[in-house]
C-alpha atoms as a PDB file:
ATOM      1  CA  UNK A   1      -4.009  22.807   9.071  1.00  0.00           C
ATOM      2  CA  UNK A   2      -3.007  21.774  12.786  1.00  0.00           C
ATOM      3  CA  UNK A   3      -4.861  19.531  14.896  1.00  0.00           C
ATOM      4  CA  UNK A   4      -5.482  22.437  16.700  1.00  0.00           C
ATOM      5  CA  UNK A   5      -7.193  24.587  13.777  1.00  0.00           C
ATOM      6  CA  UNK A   6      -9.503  20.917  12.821  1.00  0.00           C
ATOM      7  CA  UNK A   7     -12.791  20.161  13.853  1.00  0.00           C
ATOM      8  CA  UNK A   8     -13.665  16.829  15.654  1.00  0.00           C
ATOM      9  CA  UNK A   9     -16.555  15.269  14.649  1.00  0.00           C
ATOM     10  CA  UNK A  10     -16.717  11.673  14.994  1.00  0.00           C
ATOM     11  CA  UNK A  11     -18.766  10.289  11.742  1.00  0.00           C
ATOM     12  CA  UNK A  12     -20.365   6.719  11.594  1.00  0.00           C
ATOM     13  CA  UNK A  13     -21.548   6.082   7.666  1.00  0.00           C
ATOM     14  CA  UNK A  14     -23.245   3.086   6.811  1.00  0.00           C
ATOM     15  CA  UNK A  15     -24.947   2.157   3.592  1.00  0.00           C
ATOM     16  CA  UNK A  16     -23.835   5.363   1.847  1.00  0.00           C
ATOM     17  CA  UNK A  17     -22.769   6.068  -1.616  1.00  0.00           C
ATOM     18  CA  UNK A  18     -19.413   9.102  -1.872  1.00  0.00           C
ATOM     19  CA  UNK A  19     -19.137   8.074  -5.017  1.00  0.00           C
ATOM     20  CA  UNK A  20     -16.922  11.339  -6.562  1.00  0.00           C
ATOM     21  CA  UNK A  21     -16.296  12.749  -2.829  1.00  0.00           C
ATOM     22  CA  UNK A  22     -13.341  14.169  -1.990  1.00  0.00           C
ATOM     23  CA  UNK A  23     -11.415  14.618   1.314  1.00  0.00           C
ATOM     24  CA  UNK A  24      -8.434  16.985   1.663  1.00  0.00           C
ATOM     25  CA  UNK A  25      -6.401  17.627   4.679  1.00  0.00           C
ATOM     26  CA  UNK A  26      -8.869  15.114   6.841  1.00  0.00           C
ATOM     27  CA  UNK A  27      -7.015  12.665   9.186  1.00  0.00           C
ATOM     28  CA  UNK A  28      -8.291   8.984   9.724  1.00  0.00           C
ATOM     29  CA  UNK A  29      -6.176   7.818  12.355  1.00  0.00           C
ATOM     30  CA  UNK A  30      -7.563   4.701  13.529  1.00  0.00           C
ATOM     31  CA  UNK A  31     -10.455   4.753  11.208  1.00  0.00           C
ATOM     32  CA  UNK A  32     -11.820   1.314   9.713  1.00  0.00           C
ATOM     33  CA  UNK A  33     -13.432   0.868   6.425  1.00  0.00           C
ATOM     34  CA  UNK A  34     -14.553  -1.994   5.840  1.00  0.00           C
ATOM     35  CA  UNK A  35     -16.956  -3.807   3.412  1.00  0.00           C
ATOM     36  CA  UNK A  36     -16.578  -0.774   0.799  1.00  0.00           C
ATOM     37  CA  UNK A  37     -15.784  -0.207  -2.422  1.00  0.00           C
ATOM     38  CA  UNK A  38     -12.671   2.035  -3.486  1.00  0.00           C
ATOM     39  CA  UNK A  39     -12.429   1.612  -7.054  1.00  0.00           C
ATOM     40  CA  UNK A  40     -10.869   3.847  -9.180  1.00  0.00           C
ATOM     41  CA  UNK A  41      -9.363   5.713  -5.732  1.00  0.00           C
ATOM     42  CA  UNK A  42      -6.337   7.739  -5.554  1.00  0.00           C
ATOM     43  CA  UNK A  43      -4.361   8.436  -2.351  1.00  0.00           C
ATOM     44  CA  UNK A  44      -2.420  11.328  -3.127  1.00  0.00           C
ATOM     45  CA  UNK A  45       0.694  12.891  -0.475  1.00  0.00           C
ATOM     46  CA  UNK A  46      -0.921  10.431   2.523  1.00  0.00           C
ATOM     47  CA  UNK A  47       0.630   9.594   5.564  1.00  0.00           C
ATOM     48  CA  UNK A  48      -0.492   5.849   6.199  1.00  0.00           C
ATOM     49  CA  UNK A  49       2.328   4.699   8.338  1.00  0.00           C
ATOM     50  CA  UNK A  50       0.412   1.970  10.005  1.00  0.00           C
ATOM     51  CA  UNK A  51      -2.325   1.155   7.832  1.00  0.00           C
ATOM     52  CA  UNK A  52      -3.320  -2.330   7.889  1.00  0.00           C
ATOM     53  CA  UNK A  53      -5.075  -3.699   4.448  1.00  0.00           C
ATOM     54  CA  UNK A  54      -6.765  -7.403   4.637  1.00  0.00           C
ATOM     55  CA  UNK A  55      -9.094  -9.107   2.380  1.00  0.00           C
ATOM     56  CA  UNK A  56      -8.940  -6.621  -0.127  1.00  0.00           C
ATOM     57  CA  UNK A  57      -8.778  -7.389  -4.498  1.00  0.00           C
ATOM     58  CA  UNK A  58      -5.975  -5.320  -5.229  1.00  0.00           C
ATOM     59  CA  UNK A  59      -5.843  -6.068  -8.584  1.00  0.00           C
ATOM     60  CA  UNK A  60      -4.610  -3.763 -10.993  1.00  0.00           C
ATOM     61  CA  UNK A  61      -3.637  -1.176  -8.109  1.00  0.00           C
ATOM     62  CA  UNK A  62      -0.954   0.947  -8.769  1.00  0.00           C
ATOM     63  CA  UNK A  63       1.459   2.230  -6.300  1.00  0.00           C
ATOM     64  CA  UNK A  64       4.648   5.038  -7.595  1.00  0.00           C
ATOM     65  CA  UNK A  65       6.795   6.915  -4.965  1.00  0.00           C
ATOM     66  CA  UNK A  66       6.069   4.439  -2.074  1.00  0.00           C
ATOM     67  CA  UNK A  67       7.884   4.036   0.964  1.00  0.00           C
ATOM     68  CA  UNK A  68       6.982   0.186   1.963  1.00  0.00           C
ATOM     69  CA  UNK A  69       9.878  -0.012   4.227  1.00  0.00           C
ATOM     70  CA  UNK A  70       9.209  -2.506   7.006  1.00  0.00           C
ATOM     71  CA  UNK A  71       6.145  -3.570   5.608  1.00  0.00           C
ATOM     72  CA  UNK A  72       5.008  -7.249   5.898  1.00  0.00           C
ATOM     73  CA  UNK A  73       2.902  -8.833   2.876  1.00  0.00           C
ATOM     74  CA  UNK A  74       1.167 -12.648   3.797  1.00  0.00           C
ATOM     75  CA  UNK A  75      -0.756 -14.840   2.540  1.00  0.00           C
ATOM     76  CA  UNK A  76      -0.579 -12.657  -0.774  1.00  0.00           C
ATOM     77  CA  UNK A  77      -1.382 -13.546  -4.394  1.00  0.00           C
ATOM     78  CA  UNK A  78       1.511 -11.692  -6.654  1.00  0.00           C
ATOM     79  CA  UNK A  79       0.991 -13.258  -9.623  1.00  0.00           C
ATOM     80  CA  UNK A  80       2.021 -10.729 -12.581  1.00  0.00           C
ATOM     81  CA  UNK A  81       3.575  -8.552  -9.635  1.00  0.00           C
ATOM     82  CA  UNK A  82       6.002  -6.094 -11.445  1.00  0.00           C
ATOM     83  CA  UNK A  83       8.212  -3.823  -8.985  1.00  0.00           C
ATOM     84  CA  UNK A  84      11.074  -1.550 -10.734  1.00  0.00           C
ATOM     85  CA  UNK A  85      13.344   1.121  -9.745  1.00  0.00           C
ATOM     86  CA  UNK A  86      13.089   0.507  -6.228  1.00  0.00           C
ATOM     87  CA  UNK A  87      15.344   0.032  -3.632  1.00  0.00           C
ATOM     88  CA  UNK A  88      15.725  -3.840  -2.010  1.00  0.00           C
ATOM     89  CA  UNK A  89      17.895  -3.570   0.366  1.00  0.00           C
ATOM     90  CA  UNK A  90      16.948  -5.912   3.220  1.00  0.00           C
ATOM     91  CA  UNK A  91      13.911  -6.939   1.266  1.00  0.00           C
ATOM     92  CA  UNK A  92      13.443 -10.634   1.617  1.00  0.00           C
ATOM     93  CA  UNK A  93      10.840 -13.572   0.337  1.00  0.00           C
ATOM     94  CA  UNK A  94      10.393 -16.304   2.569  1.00  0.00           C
ATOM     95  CA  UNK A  95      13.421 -15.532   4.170  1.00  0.00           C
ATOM     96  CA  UNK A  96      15.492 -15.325   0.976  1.00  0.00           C
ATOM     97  CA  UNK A  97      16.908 -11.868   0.012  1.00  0.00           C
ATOM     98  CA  UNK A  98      15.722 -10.403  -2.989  1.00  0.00           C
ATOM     99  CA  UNK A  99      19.791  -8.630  -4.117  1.00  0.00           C
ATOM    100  CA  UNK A 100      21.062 -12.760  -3.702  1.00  0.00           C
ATOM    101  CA  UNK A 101      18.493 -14.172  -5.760  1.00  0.00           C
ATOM    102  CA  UNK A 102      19.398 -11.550  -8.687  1.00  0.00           C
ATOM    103  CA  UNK A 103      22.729 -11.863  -8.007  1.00  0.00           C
ATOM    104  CA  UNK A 104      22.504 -15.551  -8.951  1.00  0.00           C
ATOM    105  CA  UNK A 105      20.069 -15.071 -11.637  1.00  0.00           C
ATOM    106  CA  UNK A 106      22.319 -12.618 -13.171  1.00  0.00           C
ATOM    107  CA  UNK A 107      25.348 -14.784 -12.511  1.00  0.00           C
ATOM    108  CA  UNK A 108      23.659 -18.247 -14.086  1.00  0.00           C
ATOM    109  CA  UNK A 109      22.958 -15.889 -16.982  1.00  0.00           C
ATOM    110  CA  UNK A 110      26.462 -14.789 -17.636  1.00  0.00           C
ATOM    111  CA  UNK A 111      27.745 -18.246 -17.213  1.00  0.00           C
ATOM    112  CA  UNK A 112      25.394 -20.096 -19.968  1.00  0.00           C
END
């Protein structure tokens, strides 16, 4: 569907259980949710170039066929963090790249 083809209704919901809902083919540019519950949610062929997420328990979340290029994580707890067959090129933590810290690791572990 086209912007053209979509309807335009502006919705403000507040204090309302969509427990189950579902929303296909609905754009929420520049939409804010906040102080809500998304548990259990799936976000399925989304577009969320942009998207700003603060304050949120993320714990247990699941992300598969993700591009996070560019994206900046702060002030982040990543304990038990597990990333695999991804691409790190570029990717960096505090300012350290990611390919020369396994490069070492994988160096100190052929030398001892």
């Amino acid at each position: 569907m086209s912007e053209d083809e979509a309807g335009r209704d502006r919705l403000e919901i507040d204090n309302m259980y969509l427990c189950g809902s579902r929303f296909t083919r609905v754009s929420l540019r520049e939409s804010r949710i906040e102080d809500s519950h998304l548990t259990g949610a799936a976000l399925v062929d989304v577009s969320a170039t942009g998207l700003a997420v603060s304050d949120a328990d993320l714990t247990g979340a699941r992300f598969s066929d993700v591009n996070l290029s560019d994206a900046v994580i702060r002030d982040a707890n990543l304990s038990g963090l597990t990333i695999s067959d991804a691409t790190i090129d570029g990717m960096t933590i505090d300012g350290i790249r990611v390919s020369d810290m396994i490069a070492a690791y994988k160096a100190a572990q052929t030398d001892g």
